[in-house]
N, C-alpha and C. Protein backbone atom coordinates (compact mmCIF):
# COMPACT_ATOMS: atom_id res chain seq x y z
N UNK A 1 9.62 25.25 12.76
CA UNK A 1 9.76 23.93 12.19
C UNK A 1 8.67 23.72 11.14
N UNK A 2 8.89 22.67 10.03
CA UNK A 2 7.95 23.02 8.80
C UNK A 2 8.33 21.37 8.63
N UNK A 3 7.29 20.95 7.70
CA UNK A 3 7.63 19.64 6.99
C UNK A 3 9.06 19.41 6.12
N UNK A 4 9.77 18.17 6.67
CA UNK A 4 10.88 17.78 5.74
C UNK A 4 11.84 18.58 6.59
N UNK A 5 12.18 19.08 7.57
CA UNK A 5 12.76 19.45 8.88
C UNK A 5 12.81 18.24 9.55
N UNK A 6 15.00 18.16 9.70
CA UNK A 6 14.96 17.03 10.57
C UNK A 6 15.25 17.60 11.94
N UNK A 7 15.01 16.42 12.89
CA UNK A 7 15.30 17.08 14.19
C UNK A 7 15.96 15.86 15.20
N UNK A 8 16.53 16.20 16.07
CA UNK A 8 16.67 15.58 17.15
C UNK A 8 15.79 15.02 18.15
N UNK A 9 15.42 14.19 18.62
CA UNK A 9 14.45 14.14 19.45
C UNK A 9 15.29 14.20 21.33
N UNK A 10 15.48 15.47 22.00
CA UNK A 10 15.69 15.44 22.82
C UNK A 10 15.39 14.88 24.21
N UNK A 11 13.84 15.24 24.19
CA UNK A 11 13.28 14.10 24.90
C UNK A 11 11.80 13.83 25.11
N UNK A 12 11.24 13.22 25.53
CA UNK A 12 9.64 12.61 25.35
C UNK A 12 8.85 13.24 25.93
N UNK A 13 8.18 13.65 25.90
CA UNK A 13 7.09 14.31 27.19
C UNK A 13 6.46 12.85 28.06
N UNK A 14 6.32 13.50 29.04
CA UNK A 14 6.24 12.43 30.03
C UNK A 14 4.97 11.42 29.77
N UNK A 15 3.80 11.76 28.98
CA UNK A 15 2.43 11.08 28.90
C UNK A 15 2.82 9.93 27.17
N UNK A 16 3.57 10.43 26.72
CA UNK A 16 4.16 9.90 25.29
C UNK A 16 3.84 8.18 25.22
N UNK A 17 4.89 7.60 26.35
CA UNK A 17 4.51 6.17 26.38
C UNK A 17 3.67 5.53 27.40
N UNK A 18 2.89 6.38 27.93
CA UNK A 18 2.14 6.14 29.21
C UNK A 18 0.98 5.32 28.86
N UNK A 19 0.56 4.96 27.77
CA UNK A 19 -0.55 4.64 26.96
C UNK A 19 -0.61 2.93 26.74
N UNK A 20 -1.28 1.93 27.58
CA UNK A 20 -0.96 0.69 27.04
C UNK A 20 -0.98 0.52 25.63
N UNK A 21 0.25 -0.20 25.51
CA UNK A 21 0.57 -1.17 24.05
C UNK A 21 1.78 -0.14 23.55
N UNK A 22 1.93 1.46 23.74
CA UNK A 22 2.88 2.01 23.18
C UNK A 22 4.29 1.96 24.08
N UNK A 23 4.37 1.28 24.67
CA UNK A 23 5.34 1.52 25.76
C UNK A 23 6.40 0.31 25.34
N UNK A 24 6.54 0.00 24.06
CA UNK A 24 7.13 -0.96 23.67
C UNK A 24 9.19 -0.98 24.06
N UNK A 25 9.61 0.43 22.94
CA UNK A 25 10.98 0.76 23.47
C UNK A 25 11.01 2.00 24.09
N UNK A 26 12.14 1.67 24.69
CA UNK A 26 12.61 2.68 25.50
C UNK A 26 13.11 4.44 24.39
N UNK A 27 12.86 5.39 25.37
CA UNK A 27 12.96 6.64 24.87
C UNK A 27 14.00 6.44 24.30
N UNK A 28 15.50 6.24 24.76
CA UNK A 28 16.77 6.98 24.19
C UNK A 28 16.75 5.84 22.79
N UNK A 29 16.15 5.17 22.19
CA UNK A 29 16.57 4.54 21.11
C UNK A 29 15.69 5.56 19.99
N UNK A 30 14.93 5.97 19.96
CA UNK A 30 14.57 7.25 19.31
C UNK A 30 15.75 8.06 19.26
N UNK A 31 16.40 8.73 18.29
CA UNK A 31 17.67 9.55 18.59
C UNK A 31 16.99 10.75 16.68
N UNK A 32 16.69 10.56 15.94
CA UNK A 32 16.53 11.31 14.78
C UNK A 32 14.79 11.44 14.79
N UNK A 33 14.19 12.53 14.30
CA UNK A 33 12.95 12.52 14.02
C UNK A 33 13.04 13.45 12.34
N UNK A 34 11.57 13.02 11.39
CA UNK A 34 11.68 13.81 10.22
C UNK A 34 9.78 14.01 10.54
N UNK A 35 10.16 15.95 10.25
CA UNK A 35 8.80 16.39 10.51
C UNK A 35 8.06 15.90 9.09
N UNK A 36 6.43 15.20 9.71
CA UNK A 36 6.30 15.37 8.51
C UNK A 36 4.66 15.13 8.51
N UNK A 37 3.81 14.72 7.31
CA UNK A 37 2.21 14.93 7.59
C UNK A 37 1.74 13.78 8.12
N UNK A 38 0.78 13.85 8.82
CA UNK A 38 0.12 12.20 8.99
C UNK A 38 -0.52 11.70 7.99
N UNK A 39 -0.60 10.29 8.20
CA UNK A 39 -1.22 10.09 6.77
C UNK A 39 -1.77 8.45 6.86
N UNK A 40 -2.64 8.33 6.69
CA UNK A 40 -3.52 7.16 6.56
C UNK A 40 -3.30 6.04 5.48
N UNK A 41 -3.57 4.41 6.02
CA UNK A 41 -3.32 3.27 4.44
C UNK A 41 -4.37 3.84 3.25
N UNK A 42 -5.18 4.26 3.75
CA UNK A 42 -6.23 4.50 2.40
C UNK A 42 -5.88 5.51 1.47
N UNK A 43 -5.61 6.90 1.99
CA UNK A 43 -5.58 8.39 1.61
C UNK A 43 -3.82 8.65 1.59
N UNK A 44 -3.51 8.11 2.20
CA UNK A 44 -1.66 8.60 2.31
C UNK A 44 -1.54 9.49 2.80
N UNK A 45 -0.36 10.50 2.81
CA UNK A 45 -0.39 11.85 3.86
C UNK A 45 -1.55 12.93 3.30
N UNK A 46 -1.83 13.39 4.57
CA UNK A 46 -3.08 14.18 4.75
C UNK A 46 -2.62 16.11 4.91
N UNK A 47 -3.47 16.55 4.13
CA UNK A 47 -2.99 18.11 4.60
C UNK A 47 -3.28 18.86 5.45
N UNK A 48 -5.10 18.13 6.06
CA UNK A 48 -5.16 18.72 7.35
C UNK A 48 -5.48 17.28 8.14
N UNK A 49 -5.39 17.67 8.95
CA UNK A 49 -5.70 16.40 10.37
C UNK A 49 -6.98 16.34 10.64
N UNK A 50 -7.68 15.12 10.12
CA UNK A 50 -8.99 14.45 10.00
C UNK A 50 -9.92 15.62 9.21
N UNK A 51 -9.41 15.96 7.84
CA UNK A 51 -10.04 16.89 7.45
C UNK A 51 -10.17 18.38 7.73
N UNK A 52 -9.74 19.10 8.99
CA UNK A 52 -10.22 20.03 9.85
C UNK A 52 -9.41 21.26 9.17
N UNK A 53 -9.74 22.27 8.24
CA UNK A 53 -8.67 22.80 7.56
C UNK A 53 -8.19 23.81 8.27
N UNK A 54 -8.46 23.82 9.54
CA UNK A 54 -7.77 24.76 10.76
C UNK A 54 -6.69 24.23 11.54
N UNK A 55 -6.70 22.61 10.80
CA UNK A 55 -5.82 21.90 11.73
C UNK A 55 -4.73 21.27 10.77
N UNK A 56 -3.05 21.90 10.40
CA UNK A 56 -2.77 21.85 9.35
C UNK A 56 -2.02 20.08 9.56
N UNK A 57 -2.14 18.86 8.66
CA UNK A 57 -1.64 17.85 8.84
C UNK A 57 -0.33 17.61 9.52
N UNK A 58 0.35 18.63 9.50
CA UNK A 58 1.73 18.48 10.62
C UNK A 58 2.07 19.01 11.64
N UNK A 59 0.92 19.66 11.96
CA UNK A 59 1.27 20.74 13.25
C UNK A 59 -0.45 20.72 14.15
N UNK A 60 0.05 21.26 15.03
CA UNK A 60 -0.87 21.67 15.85
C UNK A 60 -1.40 23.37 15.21
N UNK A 61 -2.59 23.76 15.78
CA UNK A 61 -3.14 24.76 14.75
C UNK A 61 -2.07 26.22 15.65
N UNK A 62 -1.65 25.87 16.60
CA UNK A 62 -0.67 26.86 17.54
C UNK A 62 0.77 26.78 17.16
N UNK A 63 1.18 25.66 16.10
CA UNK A 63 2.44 25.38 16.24
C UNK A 63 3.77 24.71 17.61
N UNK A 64 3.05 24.56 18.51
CA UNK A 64 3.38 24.05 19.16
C UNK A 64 3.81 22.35 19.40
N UNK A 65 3.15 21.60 18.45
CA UNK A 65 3.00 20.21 18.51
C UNK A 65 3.42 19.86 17.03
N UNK A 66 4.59 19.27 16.55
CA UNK A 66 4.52 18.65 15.16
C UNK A 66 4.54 17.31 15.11
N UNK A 67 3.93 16.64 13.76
CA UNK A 67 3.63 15.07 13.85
C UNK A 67 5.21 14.87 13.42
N UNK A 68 5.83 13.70 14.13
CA UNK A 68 7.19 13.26 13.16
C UNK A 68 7.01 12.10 13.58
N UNK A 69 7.78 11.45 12.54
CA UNK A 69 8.67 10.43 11.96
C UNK A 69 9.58 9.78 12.78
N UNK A 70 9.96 8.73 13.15
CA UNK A 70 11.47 7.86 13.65
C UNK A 70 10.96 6.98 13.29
N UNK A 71 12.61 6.52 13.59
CA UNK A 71 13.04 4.72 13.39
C UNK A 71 13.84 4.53 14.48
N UNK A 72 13.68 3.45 15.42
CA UNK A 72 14.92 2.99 15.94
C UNK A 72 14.95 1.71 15.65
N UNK A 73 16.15 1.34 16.37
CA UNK A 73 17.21 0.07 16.18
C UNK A 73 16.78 -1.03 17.36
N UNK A 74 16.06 -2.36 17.62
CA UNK A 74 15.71 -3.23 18.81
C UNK A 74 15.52 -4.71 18.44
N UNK A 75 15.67 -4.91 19.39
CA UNK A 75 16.01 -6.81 19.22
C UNK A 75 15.04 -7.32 20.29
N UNK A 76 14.28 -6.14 20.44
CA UNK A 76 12.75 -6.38 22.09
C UNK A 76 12.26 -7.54 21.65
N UNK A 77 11.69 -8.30 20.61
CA UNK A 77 10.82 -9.58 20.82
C UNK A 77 12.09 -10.85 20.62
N UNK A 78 13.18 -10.48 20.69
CA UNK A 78 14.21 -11.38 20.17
C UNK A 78 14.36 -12.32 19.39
N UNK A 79 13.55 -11.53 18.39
CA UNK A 79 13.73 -11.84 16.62
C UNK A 79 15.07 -11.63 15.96
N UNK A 80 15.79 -10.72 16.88
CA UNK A 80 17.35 -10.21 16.15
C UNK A 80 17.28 -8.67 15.97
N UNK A 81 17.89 -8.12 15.54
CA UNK A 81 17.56 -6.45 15.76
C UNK A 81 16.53 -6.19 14.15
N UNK A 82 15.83 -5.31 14.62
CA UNK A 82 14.62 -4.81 13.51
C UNK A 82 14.72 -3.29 13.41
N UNK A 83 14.37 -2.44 12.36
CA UNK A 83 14.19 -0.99 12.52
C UNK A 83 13.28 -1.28 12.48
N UNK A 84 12.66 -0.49 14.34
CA UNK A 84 11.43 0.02 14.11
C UNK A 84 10.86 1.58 13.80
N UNK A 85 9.56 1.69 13.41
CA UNK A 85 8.88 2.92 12.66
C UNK A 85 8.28 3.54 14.17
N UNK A 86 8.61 4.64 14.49
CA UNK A 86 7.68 5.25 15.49
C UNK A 86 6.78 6.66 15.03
N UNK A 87 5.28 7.10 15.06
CA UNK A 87 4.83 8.32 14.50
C UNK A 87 4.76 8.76 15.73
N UNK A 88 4.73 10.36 16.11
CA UNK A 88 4.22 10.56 17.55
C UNK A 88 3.93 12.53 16.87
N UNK A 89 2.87 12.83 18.00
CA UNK A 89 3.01 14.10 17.97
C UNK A 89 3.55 14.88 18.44
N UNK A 90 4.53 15.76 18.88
CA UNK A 90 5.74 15.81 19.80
C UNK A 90 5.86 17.47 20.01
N UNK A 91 5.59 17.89 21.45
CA UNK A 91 5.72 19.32 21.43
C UNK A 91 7.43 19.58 20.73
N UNK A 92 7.14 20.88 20.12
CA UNK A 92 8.29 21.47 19.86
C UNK A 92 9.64 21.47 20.83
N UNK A 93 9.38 21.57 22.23
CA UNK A 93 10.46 22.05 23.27
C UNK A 93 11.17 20.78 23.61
N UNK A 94 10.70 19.76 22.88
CA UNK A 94 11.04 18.48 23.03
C UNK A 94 12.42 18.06 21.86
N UNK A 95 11.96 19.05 20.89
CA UNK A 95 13.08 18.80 19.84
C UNK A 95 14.32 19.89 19.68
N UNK A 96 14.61 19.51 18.81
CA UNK A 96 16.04 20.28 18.43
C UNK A 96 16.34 20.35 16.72
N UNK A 97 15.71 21.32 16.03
CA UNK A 97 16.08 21.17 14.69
C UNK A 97 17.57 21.49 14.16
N UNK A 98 17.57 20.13 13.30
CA UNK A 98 19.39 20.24 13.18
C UNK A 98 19.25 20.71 11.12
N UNK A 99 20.52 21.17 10.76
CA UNK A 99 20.18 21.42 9.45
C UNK A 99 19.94 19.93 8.09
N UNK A 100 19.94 20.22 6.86
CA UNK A 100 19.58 19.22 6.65
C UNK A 100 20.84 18.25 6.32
N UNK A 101 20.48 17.06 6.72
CA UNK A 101 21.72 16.02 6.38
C UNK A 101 21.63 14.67 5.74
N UNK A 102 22.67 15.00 4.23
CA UNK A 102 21.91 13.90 3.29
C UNK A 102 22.51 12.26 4.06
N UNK A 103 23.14 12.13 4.81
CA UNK A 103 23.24 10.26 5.79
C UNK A 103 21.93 10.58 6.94
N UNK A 104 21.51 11.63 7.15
CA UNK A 104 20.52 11.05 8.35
C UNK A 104 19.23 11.26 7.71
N UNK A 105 19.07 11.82 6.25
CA UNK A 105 17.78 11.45 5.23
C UNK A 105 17.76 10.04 5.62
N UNK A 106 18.92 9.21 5.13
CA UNK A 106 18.26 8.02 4.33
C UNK A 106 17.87 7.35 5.64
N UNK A 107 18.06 7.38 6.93
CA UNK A 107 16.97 6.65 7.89
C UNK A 107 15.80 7.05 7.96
N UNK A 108 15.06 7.79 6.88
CA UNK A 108 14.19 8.05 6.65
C UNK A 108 13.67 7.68 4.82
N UNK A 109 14.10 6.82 4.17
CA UNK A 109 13.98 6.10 3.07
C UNK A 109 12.37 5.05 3.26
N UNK A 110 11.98 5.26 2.16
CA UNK A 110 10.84 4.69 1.84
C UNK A 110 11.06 2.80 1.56
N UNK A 111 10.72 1.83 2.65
CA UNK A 111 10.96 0.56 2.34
C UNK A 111 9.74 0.12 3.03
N UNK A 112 9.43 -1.15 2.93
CA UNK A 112 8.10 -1.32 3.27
C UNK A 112 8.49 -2.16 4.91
N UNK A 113 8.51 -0.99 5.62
CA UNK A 113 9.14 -1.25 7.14
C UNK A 113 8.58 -2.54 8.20
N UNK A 114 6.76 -2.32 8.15
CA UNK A 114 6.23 -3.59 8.63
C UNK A 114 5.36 -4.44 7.75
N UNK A 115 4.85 -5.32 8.20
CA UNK A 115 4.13 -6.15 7.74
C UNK A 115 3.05 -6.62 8.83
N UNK A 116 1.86 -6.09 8.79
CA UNK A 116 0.81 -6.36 9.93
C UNK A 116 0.82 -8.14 9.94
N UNK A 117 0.61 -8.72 11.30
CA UNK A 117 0.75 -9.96 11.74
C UNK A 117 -0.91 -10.05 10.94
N UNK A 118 -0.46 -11.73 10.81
CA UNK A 118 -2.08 -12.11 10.60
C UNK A 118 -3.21 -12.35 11.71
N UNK A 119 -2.79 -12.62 12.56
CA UNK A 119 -4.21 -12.24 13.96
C UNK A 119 -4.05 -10.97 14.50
N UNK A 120 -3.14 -10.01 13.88
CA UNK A 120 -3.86 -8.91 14.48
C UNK A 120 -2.42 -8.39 15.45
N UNK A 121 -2.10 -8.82 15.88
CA UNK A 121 -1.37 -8.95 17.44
C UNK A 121 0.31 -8.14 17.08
N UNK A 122 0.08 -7.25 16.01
CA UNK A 122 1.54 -6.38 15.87
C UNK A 122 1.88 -6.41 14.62
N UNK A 123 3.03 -5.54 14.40
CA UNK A 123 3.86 -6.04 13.51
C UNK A 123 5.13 -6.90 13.52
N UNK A 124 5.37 -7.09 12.30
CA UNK A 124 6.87 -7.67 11.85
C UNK A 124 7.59 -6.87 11.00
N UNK A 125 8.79 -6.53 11.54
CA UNK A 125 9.60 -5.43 11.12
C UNK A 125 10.30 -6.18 9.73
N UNK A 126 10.26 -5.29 8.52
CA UNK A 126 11.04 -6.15 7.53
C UNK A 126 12.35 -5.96 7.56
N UNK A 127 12.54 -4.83 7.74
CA UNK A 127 14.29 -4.17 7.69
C UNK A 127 14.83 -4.51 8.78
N UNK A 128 15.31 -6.12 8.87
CA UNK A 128 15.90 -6.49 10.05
C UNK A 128 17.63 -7.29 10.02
N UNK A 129 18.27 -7.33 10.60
CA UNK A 129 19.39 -7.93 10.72
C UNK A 129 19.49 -9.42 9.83
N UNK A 130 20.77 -8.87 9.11
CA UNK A 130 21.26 -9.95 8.07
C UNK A 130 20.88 -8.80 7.08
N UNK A 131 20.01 -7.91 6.36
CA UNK A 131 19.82 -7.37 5.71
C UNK A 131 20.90 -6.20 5.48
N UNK A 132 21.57 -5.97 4.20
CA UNK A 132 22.58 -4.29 4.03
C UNK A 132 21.95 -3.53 4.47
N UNK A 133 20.31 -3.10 4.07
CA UNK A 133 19.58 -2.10 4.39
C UNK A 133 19.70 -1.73 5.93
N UNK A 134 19.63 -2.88 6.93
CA UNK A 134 19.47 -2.80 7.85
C UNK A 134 20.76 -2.68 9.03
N UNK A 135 21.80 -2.89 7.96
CA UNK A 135 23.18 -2.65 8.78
C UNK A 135 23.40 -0.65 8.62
N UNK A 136 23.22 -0.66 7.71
CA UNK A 136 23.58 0.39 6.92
C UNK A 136 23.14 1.70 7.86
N UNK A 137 21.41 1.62 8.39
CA UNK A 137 20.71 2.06 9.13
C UNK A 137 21.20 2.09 10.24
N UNK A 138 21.00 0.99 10.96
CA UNK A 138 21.71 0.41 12.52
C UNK A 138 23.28 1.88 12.32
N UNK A 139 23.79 1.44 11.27
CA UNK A 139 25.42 2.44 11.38
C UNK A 139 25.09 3.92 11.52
N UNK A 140 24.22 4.26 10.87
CA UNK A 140 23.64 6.11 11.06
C UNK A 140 23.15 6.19 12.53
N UNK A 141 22.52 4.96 13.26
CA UNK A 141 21.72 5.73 13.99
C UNK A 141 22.76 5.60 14.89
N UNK A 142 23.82 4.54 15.00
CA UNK A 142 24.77 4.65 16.07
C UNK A 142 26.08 5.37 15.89
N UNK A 143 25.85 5.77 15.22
CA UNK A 143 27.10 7.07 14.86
C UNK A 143 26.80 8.30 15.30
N UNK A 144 28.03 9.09 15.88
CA UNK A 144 27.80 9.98 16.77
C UNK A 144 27.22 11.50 15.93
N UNK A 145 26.38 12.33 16.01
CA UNK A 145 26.05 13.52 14.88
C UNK A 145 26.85 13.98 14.73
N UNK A 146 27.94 14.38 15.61
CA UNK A 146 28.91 15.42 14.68
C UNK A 146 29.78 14.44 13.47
N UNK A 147 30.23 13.48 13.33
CA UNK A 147 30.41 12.58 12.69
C UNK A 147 29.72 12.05 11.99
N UNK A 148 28.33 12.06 11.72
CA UNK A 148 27.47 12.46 10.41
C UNK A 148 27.83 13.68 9.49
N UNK A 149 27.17 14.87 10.89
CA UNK A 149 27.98 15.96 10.23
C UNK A 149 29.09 16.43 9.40
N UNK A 150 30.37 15.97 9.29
CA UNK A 150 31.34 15.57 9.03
C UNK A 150 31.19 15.03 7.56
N UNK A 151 31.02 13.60 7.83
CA UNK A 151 30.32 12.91 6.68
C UNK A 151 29.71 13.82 5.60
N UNK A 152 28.46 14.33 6.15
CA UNK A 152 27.87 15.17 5.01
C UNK A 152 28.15 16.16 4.50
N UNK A 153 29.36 16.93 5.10
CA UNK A 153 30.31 17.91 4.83
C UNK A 153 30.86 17.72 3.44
N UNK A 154 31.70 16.20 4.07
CA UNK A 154 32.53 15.89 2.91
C UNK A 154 32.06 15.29 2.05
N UNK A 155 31.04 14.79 2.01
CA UNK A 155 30.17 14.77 0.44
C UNK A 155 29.96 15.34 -0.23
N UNK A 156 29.43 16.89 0.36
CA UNK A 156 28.86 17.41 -0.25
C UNK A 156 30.11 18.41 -1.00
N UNK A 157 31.53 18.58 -0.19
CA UNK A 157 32.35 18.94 -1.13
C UNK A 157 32.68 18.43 -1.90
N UNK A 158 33.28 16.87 -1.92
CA UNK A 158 33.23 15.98 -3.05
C UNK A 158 32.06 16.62 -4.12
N UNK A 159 31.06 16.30 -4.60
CA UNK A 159 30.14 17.08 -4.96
C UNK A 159 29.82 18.08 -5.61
N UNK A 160 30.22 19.04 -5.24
CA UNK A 160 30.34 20.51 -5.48
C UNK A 160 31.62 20.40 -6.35
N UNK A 161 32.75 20.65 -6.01
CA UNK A 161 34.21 20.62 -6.24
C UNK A 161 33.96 19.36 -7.46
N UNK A 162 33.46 18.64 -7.29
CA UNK A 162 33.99 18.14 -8.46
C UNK A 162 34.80 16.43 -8.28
């Protein structure tokens, strides 16, 4: 697995949400992950992890552990449904790399997802219900993969062909 590798997230390792404050949603709403670097508000993505150039920004220095990416779909503070952003470091045996697919890219599109609360106390998801962006999303993540698959098939012949 390498950066810009999407994957499945099969399932969590057991210590993942064990951590007060991360235990917000539940595992199975995670369903897509995109490998990719960590990366800080100041510096943006990083190439190694806290500097350490033995420690490459997306992986563990064994390969065993890559940093990724999700979004899921939740209505937990019952604001209405929100995509939320999840980062995690995630052993490999946990995932499933699928090939690349241009409908399950774009749940991975650059929008400005939260907005830190003003005391501190969380975020506020922007990409939330009533929004296209946010229907549009909600529809990829609840659509079944082979039926993405599918989808991106026939795009991409459209496409090609002409």
């Amino acid at each position: 697995m390498k950066p810009l590798d999407l994957v499945i997230i099969e399932k969590f390792p057991e210590y993942q949400f064990s951590e007060p404050g991360v235990q917000y949603l539940p595992e199975d709403k995670w369903k897509y992950g995109l490998i990719t670097y960590i990366s800080d508000v100041e510096h943006g993505p990083q190439r190694h992890y806290l500097g350490n150039k033995q420690h490459p920004g997306w992986c563990s220095g064994d390969g065993q552990t890559v940093y990724l990416l999700s979004h899921a779909n939740s209505n937990l503070f019952g604001r209405g449904d929100e995509i939320w952003v999840g980062e995690f470091w995630m052993p490999t045996n946990c995932l499933r790399k699928i090939p690349f697919n241009s409908l399950i890219m774009n749940i991975f599109s650059e929008y400005p997802w939260s907005f830190s609360e003003p005391d501190d106390q969380g975020n506020e998801y922007f990409v939330r219900e009533g929004m296209p962006e946010h229907q549009w999303i909600k529809t990829l993540l609840d659509t079944p993969y082979e039926k993405l698959c599918a989808a991106h098939e026939a795009a991409m012949r459209v496409m090609i062909e002409g």
